[in-house]
C-alpha atoms as a PDB file:
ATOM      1  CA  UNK A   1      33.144  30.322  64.283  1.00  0.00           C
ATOM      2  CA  UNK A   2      35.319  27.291  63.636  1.00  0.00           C
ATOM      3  CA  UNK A   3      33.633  24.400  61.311  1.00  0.00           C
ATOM      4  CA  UNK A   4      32.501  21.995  64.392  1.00  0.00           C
ATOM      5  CA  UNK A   5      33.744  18.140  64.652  1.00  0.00           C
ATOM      6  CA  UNK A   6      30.769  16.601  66.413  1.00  0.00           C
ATOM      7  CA  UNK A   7      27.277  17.784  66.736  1.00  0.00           C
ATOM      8  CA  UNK A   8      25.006  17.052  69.903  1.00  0.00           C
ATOM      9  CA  UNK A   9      21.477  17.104  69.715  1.00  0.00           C
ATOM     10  CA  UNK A  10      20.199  17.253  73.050  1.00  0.00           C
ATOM     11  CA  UNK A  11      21.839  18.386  76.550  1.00  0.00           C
ATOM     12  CA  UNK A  12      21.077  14.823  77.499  1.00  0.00           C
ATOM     13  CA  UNK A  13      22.605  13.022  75.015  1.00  0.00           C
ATOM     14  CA  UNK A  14      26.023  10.799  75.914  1.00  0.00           C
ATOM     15  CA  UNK A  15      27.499  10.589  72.296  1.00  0.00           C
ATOM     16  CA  UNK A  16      27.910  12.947  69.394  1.00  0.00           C
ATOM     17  CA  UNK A  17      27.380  12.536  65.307  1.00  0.00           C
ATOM     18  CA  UNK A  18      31.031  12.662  63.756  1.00  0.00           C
ATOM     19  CA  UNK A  19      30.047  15.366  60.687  1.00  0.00           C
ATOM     20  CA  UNK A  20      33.542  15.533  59.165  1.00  0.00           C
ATOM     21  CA  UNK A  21      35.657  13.208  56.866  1.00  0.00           C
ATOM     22  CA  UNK A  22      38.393  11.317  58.411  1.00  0.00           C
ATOM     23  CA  UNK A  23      38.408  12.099  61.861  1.00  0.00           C
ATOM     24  CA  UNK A  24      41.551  10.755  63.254  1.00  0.00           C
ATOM     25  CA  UNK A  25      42.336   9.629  66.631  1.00  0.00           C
ATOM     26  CA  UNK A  26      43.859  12.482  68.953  1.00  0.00           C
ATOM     27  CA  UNK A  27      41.675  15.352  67.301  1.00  0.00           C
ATOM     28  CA  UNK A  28      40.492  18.072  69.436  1.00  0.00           C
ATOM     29  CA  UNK A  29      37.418  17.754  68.601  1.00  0.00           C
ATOM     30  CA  UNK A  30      34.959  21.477  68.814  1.00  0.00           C
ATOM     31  CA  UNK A  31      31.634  19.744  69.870  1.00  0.00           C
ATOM     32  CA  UNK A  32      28.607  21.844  69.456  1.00  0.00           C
ATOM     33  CA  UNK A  33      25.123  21.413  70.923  1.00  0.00           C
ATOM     34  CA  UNK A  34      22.576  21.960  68.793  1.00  0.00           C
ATOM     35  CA  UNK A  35      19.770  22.360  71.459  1.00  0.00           C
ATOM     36  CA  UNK A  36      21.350  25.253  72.554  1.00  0.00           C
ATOM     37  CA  UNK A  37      24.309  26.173  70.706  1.00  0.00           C
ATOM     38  CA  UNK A  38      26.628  25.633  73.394  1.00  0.00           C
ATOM     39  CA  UNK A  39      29.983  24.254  72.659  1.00  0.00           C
ATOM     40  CA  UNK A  40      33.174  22.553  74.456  1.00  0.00           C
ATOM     41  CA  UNK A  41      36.431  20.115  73.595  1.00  0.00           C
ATOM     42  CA  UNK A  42      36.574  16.621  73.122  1.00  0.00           C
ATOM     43  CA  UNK A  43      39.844  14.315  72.459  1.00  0.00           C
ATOM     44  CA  UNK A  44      38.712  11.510  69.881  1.00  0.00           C
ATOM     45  CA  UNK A  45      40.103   8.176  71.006  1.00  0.00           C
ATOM     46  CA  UNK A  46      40.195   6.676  67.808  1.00  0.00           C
ATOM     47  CA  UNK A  47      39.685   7.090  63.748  1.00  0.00           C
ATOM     48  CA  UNK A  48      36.048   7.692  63.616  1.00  0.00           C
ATOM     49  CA  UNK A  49      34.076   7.528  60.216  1.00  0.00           C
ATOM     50  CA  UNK A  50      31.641  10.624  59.356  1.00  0.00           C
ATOM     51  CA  UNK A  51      28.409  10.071  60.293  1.00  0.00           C
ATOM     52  CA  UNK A  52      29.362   7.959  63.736  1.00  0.00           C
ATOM     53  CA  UNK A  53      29.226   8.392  67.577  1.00  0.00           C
ATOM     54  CA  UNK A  54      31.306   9.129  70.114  1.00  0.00           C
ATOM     55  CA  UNK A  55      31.049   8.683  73.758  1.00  0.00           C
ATOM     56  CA  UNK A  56      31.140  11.660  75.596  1.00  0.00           C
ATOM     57  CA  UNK A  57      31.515  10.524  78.922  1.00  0.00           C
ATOM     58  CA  UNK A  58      32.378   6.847  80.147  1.00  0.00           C
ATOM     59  CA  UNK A  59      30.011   4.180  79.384  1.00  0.00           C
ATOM     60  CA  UNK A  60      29.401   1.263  81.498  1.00  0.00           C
ATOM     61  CA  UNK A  61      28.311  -1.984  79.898  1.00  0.00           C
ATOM     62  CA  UNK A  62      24.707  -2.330  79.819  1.00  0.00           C
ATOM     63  CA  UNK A  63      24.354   1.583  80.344  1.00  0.00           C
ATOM     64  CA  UNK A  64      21.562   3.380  77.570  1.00  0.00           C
ATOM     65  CA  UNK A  65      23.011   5.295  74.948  1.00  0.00           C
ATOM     66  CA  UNK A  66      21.060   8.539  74.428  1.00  0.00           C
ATOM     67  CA  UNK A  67      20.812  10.435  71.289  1.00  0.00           C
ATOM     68  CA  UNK A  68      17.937  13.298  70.397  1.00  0.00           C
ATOM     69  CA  UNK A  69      17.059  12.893  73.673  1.00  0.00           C
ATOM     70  CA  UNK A  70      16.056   9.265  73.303  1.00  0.00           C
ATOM     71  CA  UNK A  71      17.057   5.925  74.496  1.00  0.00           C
ATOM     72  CA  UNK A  72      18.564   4.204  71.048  1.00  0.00           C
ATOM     73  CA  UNK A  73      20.720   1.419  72.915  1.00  0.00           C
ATOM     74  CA  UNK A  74      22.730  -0.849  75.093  1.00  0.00           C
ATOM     75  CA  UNK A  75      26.470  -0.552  75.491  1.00  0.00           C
ATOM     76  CA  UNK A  76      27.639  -4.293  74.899  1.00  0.00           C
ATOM     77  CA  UNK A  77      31.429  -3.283  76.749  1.00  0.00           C
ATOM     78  CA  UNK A  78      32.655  -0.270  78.424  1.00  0.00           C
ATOM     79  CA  UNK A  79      33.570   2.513  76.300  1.00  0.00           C
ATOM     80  CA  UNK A  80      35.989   5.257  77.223  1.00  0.00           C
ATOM     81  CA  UNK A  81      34.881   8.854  76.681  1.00  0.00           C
ATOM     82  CA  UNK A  82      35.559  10.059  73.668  1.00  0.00           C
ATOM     83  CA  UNK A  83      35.847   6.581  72.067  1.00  0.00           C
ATOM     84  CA  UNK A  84      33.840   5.171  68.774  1.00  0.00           C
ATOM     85  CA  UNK A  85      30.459   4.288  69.598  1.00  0.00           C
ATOM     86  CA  UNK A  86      28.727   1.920  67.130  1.00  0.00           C
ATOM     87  CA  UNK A  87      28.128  -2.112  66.435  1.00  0.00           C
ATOM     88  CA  UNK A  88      31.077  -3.381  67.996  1.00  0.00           C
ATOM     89  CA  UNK A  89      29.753  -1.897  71.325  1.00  0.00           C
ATOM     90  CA  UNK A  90      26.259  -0.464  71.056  1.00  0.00           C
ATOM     91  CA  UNK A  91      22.890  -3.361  70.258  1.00  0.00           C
ATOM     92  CA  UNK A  92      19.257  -2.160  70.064  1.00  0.00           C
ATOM     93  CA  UNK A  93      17.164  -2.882  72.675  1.00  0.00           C
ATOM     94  CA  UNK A  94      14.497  -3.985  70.603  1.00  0.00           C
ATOM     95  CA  UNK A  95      15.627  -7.486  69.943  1.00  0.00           C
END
């Protein structure tokens, strides 16, 4: 099996962890599932640090971001699928 780019924890979830260095924009991502160890393609959008999100679907602004299976956030703008989820577009809902 081929070292995978992004890791999903949960069918539900809408945005991966990057787990490799210096993912740069265009990458075919391999995206694996860990709930189930399923696995598809993804096109990164842009350079992505290890340890990020990505979207994978589109995100409206004000739609939840789900990771684990959990509610973790608010999209602030609209985020293309496949595009670098984090401050510049995520906030908690907790304050």
């Amino acid at each position: 099996m081929d070292i995978p780019h992004l890791l999903i924890h949960d069918k539900k979830d809408n945005v991966g962890v990057v787990v490799v260095e210096d993912l740069a924009a265009g990458t075919e991502m391999l995206c694996v599932v860990t709930e189930d160890d399923s696995d598809f393609s993804l096109v990164v959008g842009s350079d992505v640090p290890i340890g990020h999100k990505v979207a994978l679907t589109e995100l409206a602004e004000g739609d939840s971001i789900i990771k684990y299976g959990e509610d973790i956030g608010r999209v602030t703008r609209p985020i293309a699928k496949g595009e670098h989820v984090h401050v510049h577009n995520l906030k908690t809902k907790r304050w």
